[in-house]
C-alpha atoms as a PDB file:
ATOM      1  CA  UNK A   1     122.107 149.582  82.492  1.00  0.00           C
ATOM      2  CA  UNK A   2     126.018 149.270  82.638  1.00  0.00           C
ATOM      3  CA  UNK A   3     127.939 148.907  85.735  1.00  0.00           C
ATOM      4  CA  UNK A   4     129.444 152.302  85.228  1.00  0.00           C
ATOM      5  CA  UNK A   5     125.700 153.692  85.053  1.00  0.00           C
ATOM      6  CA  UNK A   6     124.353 151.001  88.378  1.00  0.00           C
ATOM      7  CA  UNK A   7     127.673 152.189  90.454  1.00  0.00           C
ATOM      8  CA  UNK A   8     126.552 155.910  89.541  1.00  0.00           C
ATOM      9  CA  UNK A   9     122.769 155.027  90.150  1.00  0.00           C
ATOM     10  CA  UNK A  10     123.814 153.514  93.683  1.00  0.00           C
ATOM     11  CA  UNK A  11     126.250 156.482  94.646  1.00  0.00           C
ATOM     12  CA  UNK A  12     123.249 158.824  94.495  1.00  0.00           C
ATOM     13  CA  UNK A  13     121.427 156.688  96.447  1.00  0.00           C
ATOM     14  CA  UNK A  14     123.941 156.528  99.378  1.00  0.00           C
ATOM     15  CA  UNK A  15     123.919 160.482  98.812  1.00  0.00           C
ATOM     16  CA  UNK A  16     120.480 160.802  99.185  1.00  0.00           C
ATOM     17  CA  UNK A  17     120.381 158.653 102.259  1.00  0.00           C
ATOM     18  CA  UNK A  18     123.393 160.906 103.644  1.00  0.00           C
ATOM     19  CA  UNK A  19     120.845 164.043 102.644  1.00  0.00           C
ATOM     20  CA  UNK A  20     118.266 162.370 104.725  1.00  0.00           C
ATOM     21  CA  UNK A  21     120.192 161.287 107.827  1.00  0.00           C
ATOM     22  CA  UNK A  22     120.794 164.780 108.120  1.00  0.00           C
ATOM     23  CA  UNK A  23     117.444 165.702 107.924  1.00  0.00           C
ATOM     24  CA  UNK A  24     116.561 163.195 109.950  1.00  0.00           C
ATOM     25  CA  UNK A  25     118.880 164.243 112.930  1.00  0.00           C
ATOM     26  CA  UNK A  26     117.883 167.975 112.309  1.00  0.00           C
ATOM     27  CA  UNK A  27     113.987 166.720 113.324  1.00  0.00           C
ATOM     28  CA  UNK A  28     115.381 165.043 116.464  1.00  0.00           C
ATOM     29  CA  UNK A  29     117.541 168.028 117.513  1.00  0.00           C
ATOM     30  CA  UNK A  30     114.310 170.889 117.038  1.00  0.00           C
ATOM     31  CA  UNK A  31     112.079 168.017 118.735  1.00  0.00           C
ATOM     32  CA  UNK A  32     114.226 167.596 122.014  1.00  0.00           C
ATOM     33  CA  UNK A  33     115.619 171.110 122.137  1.00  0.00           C
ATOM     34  CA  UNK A  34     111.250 171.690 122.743  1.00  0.00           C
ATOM     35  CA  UNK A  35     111.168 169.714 125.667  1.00  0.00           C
ATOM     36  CA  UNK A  36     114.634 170.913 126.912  1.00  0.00           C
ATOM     37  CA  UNK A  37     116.103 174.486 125.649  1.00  0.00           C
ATOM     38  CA  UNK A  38     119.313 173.508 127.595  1.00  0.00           C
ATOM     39  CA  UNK A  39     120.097 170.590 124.958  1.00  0.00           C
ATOM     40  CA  UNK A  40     120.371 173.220 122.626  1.00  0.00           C
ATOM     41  CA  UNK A  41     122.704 175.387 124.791  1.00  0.00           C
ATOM     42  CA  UNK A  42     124.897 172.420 125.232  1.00  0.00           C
ATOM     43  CA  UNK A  43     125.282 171.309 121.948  1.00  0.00           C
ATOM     44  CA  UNK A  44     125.970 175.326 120.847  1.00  0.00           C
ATOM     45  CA  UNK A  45     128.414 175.083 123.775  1.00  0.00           C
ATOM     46  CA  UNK A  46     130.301 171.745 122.837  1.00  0.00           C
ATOM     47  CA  UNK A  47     130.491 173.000 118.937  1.00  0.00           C
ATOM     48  CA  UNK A  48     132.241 176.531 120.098  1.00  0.00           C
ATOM     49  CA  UNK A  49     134.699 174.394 122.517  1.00  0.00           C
ATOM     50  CA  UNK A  50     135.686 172.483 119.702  1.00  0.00           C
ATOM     51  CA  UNK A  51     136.721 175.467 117.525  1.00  0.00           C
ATOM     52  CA  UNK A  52     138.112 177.635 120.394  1.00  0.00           C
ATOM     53  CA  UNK A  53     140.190 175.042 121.364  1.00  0.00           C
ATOM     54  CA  UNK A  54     141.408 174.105 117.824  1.00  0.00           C
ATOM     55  CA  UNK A  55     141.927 178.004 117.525  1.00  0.00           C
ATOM     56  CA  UNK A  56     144.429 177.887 120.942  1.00  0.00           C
ATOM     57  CA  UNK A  57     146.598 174.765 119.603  1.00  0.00           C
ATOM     58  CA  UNK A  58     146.908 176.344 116.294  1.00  0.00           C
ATOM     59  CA  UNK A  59     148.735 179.270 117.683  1.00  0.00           C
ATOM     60  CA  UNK A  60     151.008 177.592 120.483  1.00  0.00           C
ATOM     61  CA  UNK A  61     154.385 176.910 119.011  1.00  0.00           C
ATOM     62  CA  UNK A  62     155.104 174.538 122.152  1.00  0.00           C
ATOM     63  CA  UNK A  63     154.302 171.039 122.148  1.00  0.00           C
ATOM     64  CA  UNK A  64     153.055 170.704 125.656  1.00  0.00           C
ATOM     65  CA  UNK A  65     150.831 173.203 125.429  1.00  0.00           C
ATOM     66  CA  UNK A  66     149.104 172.104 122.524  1.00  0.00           C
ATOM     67  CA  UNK A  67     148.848 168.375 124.539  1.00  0.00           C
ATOM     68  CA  UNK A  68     147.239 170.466 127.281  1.00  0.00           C
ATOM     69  CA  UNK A  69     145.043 172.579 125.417  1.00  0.00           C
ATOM     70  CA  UNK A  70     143.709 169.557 123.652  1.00  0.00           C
ATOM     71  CA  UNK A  71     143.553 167.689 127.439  1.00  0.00           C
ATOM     72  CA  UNK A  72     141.471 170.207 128.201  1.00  0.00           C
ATOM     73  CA  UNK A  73     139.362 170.515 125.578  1.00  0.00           C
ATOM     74  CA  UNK A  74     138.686 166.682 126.084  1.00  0.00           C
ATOM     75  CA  UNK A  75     137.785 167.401 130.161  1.00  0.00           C
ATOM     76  CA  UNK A  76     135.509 170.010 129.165  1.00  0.00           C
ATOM     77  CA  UNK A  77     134.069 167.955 126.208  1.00  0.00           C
ATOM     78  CA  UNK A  78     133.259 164.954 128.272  1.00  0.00           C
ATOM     79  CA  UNK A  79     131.320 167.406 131.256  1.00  0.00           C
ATOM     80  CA  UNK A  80     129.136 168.575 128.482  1.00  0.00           C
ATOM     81  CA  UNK A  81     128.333 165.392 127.128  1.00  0.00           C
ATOM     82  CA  UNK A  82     127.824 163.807 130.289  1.00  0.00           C
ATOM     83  CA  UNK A  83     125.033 166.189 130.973  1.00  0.00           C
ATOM     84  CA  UNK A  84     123.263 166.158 127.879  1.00  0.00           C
ATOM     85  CA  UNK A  85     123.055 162.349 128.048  1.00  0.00           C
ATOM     86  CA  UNK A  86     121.786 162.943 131.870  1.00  0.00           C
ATOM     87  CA  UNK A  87     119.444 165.328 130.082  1.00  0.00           C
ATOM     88  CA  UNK A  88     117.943 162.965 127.302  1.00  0.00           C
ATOM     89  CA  UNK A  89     117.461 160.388 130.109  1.00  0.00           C
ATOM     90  CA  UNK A  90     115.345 162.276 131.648  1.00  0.00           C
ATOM     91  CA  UNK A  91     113.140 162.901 128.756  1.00  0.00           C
ATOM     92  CA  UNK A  92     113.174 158.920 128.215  1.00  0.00           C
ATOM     93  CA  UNK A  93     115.109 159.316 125.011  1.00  0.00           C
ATOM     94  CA  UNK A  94     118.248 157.769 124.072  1.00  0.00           C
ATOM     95  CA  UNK A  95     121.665 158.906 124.986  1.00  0.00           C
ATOM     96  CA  UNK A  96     122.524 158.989 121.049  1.00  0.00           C
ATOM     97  CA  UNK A  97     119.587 160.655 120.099  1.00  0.00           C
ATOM     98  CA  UNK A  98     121.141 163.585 118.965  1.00  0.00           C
ATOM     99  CA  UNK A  99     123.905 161.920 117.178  1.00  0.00           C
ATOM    100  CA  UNK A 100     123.291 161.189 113.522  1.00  0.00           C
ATOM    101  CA  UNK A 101     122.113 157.825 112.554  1.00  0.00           C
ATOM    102  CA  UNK A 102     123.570 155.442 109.495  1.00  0.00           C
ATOM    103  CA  UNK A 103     122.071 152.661 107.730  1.00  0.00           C
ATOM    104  CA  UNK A 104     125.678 151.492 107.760  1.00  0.00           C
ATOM    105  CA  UNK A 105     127.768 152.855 110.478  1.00  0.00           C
ATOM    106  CA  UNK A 106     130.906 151.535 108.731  1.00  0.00           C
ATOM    107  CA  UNK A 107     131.231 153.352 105.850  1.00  0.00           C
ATOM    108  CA  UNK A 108     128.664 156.436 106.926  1.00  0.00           C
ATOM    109  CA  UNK A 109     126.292 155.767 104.002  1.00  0.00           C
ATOM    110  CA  UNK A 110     129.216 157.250 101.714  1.00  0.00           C
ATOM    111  CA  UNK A 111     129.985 153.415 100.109  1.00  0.00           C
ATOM    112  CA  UNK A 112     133.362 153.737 100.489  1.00  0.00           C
ATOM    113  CA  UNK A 113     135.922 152.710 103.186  1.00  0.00           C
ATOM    114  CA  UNK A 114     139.611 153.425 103.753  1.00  0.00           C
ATOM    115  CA  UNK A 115     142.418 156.187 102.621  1.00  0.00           C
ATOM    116  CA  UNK A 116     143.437 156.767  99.385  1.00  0.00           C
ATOM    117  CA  UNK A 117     142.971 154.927  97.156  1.00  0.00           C
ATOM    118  CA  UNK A 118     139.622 154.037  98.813  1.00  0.00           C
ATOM    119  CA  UNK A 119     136.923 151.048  98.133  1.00  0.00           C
ATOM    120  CA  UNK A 120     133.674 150.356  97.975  1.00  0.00           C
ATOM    121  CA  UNK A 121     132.373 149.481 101.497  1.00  0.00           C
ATOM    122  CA  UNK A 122     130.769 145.953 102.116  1.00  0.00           C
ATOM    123  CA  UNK A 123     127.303 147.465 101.699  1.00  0.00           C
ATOM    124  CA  UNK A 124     128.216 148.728  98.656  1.00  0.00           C
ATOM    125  CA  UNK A 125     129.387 145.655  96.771  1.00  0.00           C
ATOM    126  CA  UNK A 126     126.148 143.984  98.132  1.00  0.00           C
ATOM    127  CA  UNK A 127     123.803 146.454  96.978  1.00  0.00           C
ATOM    128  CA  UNK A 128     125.747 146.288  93.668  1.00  0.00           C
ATOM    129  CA  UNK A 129     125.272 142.773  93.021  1.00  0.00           C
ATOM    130  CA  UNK A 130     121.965 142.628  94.015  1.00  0.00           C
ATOM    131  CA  UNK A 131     121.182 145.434  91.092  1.00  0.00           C
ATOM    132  CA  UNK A 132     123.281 143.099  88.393  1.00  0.00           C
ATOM    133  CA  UNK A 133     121.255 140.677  89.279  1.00  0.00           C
ATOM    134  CA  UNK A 134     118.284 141.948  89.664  1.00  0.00           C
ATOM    135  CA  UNK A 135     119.020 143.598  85.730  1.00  0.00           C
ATOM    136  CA  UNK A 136     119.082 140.155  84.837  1.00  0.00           C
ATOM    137  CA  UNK A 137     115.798 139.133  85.582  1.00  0.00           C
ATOM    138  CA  UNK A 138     114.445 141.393  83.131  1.00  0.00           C
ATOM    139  CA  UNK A 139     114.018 145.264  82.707  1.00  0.00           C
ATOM    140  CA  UNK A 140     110.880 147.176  84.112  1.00  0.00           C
ATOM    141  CA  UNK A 141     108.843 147.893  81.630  1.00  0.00           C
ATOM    142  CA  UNK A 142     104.924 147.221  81.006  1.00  0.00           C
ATOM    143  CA  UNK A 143     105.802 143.646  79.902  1.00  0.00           C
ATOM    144  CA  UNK A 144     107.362 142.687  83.308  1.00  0.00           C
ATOM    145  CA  UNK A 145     104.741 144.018  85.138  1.00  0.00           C
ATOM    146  CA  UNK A 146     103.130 141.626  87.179  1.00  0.00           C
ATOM    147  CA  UNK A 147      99.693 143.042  89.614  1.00  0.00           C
ATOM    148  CA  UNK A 148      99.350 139.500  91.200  1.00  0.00           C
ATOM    149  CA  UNK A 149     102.418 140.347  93.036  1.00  0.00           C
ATOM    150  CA  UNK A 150     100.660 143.491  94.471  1.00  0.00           C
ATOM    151  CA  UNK A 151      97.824 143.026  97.805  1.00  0.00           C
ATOM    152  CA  UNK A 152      94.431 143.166  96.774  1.00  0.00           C
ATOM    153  CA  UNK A 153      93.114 144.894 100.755  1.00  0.00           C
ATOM    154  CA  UNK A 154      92.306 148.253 100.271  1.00  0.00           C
ATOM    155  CA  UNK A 155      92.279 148.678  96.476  1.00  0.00           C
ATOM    156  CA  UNK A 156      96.213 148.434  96.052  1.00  0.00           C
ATOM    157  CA  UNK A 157      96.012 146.394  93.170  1.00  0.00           C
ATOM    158  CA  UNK A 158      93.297 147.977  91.331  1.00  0.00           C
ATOM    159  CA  UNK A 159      94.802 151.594  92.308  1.00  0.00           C
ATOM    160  CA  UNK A 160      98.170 150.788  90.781  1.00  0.00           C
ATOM    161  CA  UNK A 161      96.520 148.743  87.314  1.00  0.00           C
ATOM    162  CA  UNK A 162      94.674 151.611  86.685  1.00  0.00           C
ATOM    163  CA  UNK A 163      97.618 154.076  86.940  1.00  0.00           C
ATOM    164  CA  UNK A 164      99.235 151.394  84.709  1.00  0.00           C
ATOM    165  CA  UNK A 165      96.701 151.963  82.435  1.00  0.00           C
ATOM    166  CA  UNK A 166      97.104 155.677  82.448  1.00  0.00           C
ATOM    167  CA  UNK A 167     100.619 155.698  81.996  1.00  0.00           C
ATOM    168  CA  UNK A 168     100.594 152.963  79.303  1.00  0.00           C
ATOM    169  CA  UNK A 169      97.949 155.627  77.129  1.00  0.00           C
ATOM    170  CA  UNK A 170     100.258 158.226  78.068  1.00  0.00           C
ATOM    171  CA  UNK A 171     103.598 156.300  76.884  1.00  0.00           C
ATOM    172  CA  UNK A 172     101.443 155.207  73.575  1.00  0.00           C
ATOM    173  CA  UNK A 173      99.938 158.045  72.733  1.00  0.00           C
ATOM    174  CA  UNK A 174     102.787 160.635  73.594  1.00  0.00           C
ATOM    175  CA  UNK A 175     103.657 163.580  72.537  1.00  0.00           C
ATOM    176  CA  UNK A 176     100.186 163.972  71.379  1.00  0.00           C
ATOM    177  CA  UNK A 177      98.612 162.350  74.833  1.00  0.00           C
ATOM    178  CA  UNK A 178      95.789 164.450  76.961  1.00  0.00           C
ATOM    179  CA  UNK A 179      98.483 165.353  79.287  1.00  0.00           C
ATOM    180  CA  UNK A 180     101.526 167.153  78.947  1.00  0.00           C
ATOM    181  CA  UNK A 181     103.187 166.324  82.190  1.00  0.00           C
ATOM    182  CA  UNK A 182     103.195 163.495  85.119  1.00  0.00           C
ATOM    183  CA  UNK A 183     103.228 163.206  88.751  1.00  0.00           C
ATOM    184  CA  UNK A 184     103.306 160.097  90.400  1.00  0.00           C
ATOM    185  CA  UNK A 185     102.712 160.401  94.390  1.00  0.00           C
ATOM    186  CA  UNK A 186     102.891 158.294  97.218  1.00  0.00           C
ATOM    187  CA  UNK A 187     105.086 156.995 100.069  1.00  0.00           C
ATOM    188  CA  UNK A 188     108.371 155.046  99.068  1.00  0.00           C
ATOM    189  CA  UNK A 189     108.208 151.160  97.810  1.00  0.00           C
ATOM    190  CA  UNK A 190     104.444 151.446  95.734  1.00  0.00           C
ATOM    191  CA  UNK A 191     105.973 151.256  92.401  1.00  0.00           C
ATOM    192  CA  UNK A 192     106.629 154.712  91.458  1.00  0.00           C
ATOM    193  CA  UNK A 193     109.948 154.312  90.257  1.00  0.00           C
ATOM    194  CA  UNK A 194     108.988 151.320  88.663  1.00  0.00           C
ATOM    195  CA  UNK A 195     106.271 152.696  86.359  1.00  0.00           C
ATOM    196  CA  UNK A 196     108.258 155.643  85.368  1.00  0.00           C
ATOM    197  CA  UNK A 197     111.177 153.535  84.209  1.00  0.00           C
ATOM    198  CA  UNK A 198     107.443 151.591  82.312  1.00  0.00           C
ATOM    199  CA  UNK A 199     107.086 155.035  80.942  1.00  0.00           C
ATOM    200  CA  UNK A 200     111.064 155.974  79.721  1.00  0.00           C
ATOM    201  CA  UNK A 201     111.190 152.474  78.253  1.00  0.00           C
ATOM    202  CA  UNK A 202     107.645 152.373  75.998  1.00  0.00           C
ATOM    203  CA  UNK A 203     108.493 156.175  74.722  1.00  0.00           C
ATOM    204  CA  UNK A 204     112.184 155.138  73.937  1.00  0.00           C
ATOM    205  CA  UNK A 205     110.812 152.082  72.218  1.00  0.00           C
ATOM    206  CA  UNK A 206     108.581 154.179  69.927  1.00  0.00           C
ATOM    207  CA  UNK A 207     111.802 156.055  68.736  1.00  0.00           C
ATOM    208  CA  UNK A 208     111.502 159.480  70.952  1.00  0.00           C
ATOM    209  CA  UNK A 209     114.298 160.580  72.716  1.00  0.00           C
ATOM    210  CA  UNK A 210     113.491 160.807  76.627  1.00  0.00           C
ATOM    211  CA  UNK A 211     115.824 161.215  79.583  1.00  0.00           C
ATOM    212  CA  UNK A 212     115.698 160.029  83.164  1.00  0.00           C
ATOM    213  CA  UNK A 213     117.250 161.055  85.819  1.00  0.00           C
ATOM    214  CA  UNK A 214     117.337 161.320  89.698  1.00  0.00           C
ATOM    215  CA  UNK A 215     116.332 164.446  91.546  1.00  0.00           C
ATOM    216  CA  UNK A 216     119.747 163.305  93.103  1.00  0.00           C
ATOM    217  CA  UNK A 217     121.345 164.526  89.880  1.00  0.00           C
ATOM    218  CA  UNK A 218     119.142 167.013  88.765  1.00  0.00           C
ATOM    219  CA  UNK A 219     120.144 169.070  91.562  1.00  0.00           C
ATOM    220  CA  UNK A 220     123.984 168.273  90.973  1.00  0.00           C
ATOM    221  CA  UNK A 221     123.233 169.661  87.092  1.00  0.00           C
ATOM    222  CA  UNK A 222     121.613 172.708  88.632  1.00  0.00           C
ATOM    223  CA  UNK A 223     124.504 173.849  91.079  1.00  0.00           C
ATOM    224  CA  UNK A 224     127.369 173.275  88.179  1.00  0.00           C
ATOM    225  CA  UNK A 225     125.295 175.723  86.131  1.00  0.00           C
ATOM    226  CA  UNK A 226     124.936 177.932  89.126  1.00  0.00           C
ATOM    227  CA  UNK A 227     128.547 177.740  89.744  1.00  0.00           C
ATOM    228  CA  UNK A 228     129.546 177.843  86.530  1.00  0.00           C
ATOM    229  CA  UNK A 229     131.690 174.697  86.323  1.00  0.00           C
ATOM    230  CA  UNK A 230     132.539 174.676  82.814  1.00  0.00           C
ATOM    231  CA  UNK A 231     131.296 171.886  80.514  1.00  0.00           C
ATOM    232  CA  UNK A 232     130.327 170.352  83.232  1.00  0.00           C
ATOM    233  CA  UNK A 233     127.036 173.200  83.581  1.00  0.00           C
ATOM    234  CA  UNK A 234     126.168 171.155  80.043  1.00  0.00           C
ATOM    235  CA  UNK A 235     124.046 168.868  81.816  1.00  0.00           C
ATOM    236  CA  UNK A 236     121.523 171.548  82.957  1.00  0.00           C
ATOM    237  CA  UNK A 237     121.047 172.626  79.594  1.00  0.00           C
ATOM    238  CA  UNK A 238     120.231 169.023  78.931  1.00  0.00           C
ATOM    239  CA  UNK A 239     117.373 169.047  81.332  1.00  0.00           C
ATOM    240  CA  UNK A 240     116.094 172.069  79.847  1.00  0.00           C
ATOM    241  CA  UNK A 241     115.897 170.886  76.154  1.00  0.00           C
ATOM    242  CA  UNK A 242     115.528 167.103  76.364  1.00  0.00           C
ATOM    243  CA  UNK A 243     111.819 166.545  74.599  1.00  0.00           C
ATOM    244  CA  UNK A 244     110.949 164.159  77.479  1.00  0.00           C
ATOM    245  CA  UNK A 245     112.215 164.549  81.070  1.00  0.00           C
ATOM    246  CA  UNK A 246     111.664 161.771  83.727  1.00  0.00           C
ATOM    247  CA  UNK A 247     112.538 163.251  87.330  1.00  0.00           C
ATOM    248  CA  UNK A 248     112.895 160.634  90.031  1.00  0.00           C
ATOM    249  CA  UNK A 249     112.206 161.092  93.702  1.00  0.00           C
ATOM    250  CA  UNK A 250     111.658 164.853  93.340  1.00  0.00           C
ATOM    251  CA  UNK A 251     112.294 165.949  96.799  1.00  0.00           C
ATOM    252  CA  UNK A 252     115.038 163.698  97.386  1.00  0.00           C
ATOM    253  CA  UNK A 253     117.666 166.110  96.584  1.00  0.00           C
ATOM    254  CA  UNK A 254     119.343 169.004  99.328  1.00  0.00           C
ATOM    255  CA  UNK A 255     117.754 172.243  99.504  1.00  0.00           C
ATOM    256  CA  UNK A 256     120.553 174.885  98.563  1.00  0.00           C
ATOM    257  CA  UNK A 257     119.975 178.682  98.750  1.00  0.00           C
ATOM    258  CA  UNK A 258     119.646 180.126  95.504  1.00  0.00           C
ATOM    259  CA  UNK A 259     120.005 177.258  93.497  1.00  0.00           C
ATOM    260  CA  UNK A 260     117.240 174.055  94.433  1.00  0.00           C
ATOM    261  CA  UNK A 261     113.699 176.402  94.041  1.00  0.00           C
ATOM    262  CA  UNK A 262     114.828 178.933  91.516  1.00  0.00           C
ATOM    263  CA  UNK A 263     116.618 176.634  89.134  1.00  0.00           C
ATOM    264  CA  UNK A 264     113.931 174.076  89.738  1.00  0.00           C
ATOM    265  CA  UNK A 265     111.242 177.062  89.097  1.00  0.00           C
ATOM    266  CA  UNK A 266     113.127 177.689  85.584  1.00  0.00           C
ATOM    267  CA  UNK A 267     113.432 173.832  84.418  1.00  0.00           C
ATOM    268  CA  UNK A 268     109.582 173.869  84.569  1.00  0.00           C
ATOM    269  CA  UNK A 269     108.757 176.709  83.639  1.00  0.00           C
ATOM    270  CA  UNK A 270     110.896 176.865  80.724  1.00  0.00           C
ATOM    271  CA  UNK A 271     109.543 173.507  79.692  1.00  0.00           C
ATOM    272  CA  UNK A 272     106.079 174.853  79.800  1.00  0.00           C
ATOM    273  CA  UNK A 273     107.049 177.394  77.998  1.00  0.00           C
ATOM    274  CA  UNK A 274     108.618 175.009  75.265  1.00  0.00           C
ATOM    275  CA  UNK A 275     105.606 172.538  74.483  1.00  0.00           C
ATOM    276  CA  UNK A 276     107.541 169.817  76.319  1.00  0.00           C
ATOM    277  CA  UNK A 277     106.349 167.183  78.709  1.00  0.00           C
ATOM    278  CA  UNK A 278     108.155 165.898  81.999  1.00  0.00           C
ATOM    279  CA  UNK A 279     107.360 163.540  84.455  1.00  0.00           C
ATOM    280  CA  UNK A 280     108.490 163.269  87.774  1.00  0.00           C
ATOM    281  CA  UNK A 281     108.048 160.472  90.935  1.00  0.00           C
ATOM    282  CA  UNK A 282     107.954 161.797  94.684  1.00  0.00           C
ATOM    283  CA  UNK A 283     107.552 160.568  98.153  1.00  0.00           C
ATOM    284  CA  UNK A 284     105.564 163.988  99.184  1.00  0.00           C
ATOM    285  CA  UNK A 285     102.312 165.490  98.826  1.00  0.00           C
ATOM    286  CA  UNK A 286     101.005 168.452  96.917  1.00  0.00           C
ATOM    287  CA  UNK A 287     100.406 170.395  99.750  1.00  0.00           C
ATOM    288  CA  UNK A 288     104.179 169.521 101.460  1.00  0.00           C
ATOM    289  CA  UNK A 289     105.662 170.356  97.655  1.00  0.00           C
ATOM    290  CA  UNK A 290     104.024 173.824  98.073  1.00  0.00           C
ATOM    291  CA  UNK A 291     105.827 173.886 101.376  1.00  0.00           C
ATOM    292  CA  UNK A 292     108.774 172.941 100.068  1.00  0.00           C
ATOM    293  CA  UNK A 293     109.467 174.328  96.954  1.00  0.00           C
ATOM    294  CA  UNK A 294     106.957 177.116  96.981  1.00  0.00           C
ATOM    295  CA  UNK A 295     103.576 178.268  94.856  1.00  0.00           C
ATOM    296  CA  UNK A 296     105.186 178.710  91.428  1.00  0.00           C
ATOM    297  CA  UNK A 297     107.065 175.765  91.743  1.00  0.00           C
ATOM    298  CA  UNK A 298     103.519 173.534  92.508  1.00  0.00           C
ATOM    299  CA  UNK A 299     101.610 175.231  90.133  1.00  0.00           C
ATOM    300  CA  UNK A 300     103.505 173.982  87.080  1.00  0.00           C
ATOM    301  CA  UNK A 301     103.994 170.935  88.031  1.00  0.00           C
ATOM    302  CA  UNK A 302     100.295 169.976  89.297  1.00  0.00           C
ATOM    303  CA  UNK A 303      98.898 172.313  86.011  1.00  0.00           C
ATOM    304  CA  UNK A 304      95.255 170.974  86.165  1.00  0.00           C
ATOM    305  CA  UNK A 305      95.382 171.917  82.400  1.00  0.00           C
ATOM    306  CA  UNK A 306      98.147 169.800  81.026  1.00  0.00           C
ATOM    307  CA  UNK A 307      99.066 167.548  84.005  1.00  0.00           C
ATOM    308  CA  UNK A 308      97.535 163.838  85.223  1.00  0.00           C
ATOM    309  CA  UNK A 309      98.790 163.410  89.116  1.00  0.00           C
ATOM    310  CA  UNK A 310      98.309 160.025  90.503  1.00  0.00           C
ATOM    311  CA  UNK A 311      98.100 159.315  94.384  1.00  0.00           C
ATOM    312  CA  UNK A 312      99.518 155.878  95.002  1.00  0.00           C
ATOM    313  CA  UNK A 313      98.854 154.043  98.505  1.00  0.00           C
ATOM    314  CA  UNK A 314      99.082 151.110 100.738  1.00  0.00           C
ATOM    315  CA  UNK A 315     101.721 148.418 101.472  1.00  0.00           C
ATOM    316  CA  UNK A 316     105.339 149.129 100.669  1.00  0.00           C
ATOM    317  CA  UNK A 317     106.067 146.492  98.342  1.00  0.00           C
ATOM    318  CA  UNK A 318     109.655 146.146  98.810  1.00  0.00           C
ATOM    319  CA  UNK A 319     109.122 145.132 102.388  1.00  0.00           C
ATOM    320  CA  UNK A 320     107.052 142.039 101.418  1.00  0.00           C
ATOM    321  CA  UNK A 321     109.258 140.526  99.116  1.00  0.00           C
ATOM    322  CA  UNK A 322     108.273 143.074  95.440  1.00  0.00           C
ATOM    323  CA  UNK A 323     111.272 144.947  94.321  1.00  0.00           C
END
């Protein structure tokens, strides 16, 4: 992988983890507006003072006005706060709990920091270096991977050599392998991502033309075509066509009205349609992809006819030392 392709790589990443701080606050919002409706009332409050009072500066041509108007709005702001901290208090939660929550509060998980022209944050740079070096200890493939570094306790190893296996017939034996299509489930840091790139690298090395991408850009492909952006609605037609598609963290990427189900509904089923096989890596269940993207959308991509879904569990890997 190039730098070009890492610093792309990473900038979905920090995307993603934008995607899910959102997310993330979202759940803490609908779980403390429960216990207190009023927390809801404030914050609807505090986001129409903010635009009324934006509204009043824009159309006073005086200067002192607009410094009171903002005073005011700053008063007003600061009541309401005060008593939705008082209020989260006295559920026993934070004061901040509302407020959305970065892995690195100095850039905002977007990787960069400053004005124009702008730079890669801190975090960034780190993050970067650790993938160059990481791509010089050697590429993932089926080589490189090593099950001693995996806990034996509760059948981790042996779950994840015999999805090795599986995936190693696949990768040999495709196009003509028992399955058509892949999932590969389980909670984040089991190897997922790992074996997939296993799988991308043995069919490339057999001279068949597969493409990988994230469910980061996926998505991204899918609302250029949507919006018609000119060459750049290319890439969906890529998706479509390529004769082997590998689909990281499905379930990763924003859910946008019109666009994330139905275009993700057409990718598969089109592919179906076509003969062609795609795999694809996700942190959620069957049963919360049916939730999320819908019954059509499940059924094609856990086919029990043409599709081998493997469950992977236990320790996350990355936290004890296994990238």
């Amino acid at each position: 992988m190039t730098r070009a392709e890492r610093v792309r790589a990473l900038l979905d990443e920090y995307a993603r983890q934008r995607y899910q701080n959102e997310r993330d606050q979202r759940e803490r919002e609908i779980e403390a507006f429960a216990r207190d409706p009023e927390l809801e009332n404030l914050r609807a409050r505090s986001v129409a003072l903010a635009t009324e009072s934006l509204r009043a500066a824009m159309g006073e041509a005086d200067v002192e006005k607009r410094r009171a108007v903002a005073e005011e709005m700053r008063r007003r702001g600061a009541l309401l706060n005060a008593e939705t901290r008082r209020r989260l208090r006295a559920l026993g939660l934070p004061e901040d709990y509302l407020e959305e929550r970065y892995r690195c509060p100095v850039c905002r998980d977007t990787g960069y920091v400053g004005d124009a022209p702008a730079r890669f944050c801190a975090c960034f740079e780190r993050r970067l270096a650790e993938g160059e070096r990481g791509s010089l200890q050697g590429a993932q493939t089926f080589e490189t991977f090593n099950a001693a570094l995996v806990p034996e306790e509760n059948g981790q190893r042996a779950q994840l050599l015999e999805a090795r296996r599986l995936l190693e017939e696949f990768a040999d034996r495709y196009p003509q392998a028992r399955w058509r299509n892949v999932v590969l489930c389980g909670a984040g840091g089991l190897g997922k991502s790992f074996l997939l790139n296993c799988v991308c690298e043995r069919v490339g090395s057999r001279g068949y033309p597969a493409l990988r991408t994230t469910a980061y850009r996926m998505f991204d492909a899918m609302r250029k075509r949507h919006l018609g952006d000119g060459q750049d609605a290319d890439g969906f037609t890529a998706l479509l066509e390529t004769p082997f598609l590998l689909v990281d963290d499905l379930g990763a990427e924003p859910m946008m009205r019109n666009i994330t189900v139905e275009y993700l509904f057409l990718l598969l089923n089109e592919r179906m349609e076509a003969g062609l096989s795609t795999m694809a890596t996700t942190n959620l269940t069957p049963a919360q992809i049916q939730q999320r993207y819908g019954e059509r959308v499940c059924s094609r991509l856990f086919d029990r006819a043409s599709a081998l879904t493997l469950k992977l569990e236990g320790k996350d890997l990355r936290l004890h030392g296994i990238r």
